[in-house]
C-alpha atoms as a PDB file:
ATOM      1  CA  UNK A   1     -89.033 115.334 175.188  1.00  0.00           C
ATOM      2  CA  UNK A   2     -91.663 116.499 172.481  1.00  0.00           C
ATOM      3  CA  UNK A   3     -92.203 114.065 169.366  1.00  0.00           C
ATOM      4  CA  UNK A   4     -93.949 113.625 166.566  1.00  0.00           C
ATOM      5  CA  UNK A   5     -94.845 111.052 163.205  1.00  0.00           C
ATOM      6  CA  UNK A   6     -94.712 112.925 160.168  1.00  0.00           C
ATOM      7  CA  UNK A   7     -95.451 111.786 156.282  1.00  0.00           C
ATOM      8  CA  UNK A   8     -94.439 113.791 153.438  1.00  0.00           C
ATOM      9  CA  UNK A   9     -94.008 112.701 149.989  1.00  0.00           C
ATOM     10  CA  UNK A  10     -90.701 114.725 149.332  1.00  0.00           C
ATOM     11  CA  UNK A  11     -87.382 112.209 149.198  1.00  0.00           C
ATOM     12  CA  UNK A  12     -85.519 111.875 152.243  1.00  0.00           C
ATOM     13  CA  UNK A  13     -83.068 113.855 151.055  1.00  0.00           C
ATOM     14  CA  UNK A  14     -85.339 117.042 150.508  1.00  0.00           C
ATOM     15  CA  UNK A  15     -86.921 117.064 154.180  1.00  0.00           C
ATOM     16  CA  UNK A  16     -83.399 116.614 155.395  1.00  0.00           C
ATOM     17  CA  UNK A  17     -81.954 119.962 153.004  1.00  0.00           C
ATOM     18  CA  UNK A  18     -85.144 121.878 153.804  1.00  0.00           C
ATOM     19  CA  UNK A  19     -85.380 121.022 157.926  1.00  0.00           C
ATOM     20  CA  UNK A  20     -81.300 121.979 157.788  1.00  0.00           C
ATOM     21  CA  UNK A  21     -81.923 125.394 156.029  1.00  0.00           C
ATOM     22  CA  UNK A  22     -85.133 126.224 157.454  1.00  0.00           C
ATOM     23  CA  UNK A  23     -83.576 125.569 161.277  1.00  0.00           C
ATOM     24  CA  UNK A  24     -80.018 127.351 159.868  1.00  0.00           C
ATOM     25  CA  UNK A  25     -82.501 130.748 159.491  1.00  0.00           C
ATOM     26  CA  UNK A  26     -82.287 130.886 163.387  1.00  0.00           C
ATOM     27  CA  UNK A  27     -79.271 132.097 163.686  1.00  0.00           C
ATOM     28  CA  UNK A  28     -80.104 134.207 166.979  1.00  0.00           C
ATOM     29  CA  UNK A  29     -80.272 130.562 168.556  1.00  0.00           C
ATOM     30  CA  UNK A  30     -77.046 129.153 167.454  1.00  0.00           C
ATOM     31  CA  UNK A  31     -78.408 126.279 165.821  1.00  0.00           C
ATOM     32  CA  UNK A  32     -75.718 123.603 164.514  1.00  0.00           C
ATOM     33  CA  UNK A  33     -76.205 120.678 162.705  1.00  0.00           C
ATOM     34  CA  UNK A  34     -74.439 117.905 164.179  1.00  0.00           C
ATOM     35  CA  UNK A  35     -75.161 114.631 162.092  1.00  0.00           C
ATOM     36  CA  UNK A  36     -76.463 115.170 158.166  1.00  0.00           C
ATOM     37  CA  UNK A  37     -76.377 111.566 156.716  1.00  0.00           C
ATOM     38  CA  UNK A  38     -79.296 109.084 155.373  1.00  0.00           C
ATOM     39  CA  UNK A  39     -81.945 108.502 157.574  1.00  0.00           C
ATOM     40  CA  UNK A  40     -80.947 111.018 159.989  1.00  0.00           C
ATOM     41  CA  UNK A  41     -80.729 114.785 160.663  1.00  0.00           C
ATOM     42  CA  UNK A  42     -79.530 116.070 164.119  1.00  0.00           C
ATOM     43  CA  UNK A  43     -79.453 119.792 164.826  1.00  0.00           C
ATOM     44  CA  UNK A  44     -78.055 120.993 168.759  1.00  0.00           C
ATOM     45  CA  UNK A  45     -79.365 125.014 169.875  1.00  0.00           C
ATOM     46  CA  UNK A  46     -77.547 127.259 172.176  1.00  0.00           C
ATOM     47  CA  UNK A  47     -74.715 126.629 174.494  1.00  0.00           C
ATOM     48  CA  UNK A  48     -75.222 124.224 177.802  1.00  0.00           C
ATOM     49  CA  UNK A  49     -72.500 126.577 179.632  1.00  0.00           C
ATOM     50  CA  UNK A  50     -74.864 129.363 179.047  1.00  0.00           C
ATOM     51  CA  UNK A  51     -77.930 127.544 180.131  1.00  0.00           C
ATOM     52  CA  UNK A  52     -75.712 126.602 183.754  1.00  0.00           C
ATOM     53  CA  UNK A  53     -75.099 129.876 184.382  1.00  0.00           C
ATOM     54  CA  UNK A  54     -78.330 131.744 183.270  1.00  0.00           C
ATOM     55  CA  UNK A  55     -80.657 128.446 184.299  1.00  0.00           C
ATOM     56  CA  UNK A  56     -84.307 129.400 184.810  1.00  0.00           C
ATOM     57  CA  UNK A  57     -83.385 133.293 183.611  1.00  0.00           C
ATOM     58  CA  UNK A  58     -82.195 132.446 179.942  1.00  0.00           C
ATOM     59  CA  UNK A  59     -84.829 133.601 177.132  1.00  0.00           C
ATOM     60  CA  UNK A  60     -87.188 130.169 176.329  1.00  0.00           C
ATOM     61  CA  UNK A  61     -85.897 129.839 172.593  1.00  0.00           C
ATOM     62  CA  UNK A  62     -82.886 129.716 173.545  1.00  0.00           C
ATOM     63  CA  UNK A  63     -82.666 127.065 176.347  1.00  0.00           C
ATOM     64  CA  UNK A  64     -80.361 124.265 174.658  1.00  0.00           C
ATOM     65  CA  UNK A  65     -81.879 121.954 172.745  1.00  0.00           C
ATOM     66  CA  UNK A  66     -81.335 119.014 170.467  1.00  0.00           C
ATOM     67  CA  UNK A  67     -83.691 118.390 167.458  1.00  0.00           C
ATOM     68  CA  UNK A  68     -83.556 114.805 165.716  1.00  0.00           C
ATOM     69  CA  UNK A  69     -85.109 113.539 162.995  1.00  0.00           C
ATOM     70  CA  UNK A  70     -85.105 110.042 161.832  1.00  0.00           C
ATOM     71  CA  UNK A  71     -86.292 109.329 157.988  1.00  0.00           C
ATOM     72  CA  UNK A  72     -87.303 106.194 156.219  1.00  0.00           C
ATOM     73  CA  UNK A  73     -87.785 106.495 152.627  1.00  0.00           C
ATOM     74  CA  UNK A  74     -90.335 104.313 150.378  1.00  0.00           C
ATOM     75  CA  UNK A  75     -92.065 104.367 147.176  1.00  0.00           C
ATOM     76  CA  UNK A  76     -94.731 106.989 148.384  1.00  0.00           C
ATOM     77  CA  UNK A  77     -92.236 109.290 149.995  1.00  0.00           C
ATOM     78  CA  UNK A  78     -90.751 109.564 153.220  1.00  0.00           C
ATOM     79  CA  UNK A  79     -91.712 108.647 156.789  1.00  0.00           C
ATOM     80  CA  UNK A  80     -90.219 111.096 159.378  1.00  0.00           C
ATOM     81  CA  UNK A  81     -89.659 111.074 163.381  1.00  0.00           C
ATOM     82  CA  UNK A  82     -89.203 114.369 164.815  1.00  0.00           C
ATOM     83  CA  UNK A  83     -88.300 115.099 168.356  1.00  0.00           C
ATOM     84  CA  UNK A  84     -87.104 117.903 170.493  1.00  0.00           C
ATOM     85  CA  UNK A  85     -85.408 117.362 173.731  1.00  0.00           C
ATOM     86  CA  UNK A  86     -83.454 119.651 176.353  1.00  0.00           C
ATOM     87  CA  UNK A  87     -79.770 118.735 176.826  1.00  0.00           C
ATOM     88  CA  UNK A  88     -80.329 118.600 180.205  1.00  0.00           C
ATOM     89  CA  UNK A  89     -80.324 122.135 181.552  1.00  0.00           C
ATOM     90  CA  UNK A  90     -83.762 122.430 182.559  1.00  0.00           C
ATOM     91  CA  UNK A  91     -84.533 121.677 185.933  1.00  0.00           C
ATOM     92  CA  UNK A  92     -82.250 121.313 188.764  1.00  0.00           C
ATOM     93  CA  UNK A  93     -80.029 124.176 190.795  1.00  0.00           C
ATOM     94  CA  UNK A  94     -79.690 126.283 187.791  1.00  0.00           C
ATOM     95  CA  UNK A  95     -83.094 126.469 186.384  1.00  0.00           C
ATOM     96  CA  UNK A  96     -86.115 125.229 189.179  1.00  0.00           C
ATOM     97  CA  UNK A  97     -89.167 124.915 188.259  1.00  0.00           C
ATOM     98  CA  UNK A  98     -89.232 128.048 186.422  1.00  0.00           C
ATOM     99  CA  UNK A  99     -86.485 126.330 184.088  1.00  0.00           C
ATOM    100  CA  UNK A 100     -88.313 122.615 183.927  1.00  0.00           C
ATOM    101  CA  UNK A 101     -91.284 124.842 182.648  1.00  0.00           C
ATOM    102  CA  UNK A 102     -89.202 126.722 179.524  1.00  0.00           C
ATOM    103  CA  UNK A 103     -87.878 123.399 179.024  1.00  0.00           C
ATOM    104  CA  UNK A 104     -90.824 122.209 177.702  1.00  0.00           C
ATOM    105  CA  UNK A 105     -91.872 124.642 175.911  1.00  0.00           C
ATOM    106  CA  UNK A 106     -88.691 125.010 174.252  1.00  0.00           C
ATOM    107  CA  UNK A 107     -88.749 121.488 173.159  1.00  0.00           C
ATOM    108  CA  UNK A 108     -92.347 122.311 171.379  1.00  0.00           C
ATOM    109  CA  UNK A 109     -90.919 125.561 169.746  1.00  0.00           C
ATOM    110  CA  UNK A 110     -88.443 123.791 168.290  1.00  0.00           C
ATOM    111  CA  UNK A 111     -90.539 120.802 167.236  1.00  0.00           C
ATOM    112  CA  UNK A 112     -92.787 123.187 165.797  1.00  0.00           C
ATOM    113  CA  UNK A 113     -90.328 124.957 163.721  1.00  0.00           C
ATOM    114  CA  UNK A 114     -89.052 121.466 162.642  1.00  0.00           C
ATOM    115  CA  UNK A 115     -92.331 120.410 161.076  1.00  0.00           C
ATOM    116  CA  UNK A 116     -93.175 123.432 159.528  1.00  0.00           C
ATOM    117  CA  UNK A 117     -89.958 122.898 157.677  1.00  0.00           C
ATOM    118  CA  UNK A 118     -90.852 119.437 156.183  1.00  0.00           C
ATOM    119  CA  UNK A 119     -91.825 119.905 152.684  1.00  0.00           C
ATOM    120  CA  UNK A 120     -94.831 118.043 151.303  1.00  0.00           C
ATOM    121  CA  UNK A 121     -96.574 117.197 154.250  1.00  0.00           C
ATOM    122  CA  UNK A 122     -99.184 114.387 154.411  1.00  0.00           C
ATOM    123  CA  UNK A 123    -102.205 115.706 156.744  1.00  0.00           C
END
């Protein structure tokens, strides 16, 4: 798993809208958003089926992924947790090595893409 603490001064509900959109752009990777309520945005890439069959093969962007991000709002603006994890298609029979490696960088293209989403970022 790939994480990272983020500070922006948008509203909770603007890094939530603009992570959604920005990650909805990606269309080539199937990305779905799975929870969209306060405090949290969840958003699950490609298919695990796939990843079975295809294992260490598949293209590294798409290896299935889930991205989460947990928000906490305050007077100057919102705290965020990003991570990126594999839904467990990685390593193993279907993907070796070879797949444990795309795994992981998966999880940091997708973290990456997260971030870069979050508007107002505190550096």
């Amino acid at each position: 798993m790939a994480g990272e603490q983020i500070q922006s001064k948008a509203s909770e509900e603007q890094v939530r809208a603009s992570v959604a959109a920005s990650l909805g752009e990606l269309a080539e990777y199937d990305p779905k958003v799975v929870t969209d309520e306060p405090g949290t945005l969840v958003v699950e890439t490609g298919s695990v089926g796939m990843a079975y069959l295809a294992g260490g093969f598949r293209k590294t962007e798409k290896m299935p992924m889930r991205i989460t991000l947990a928000m906490t709002s305050g007077g100057g603006g919102t705290g965020i947790a990003v991570n990126a994890e594999g839904r467990g298609t990685g390593g193993g029979i279907s993907g070796g090595l070879l797949g444990i490696r795309k795994q992981k960088k998966a999880e940091q293209f997708w973290l990456d893409r997260a971030i870069a989403a979050i508007p107002e970022r505190v550096t």
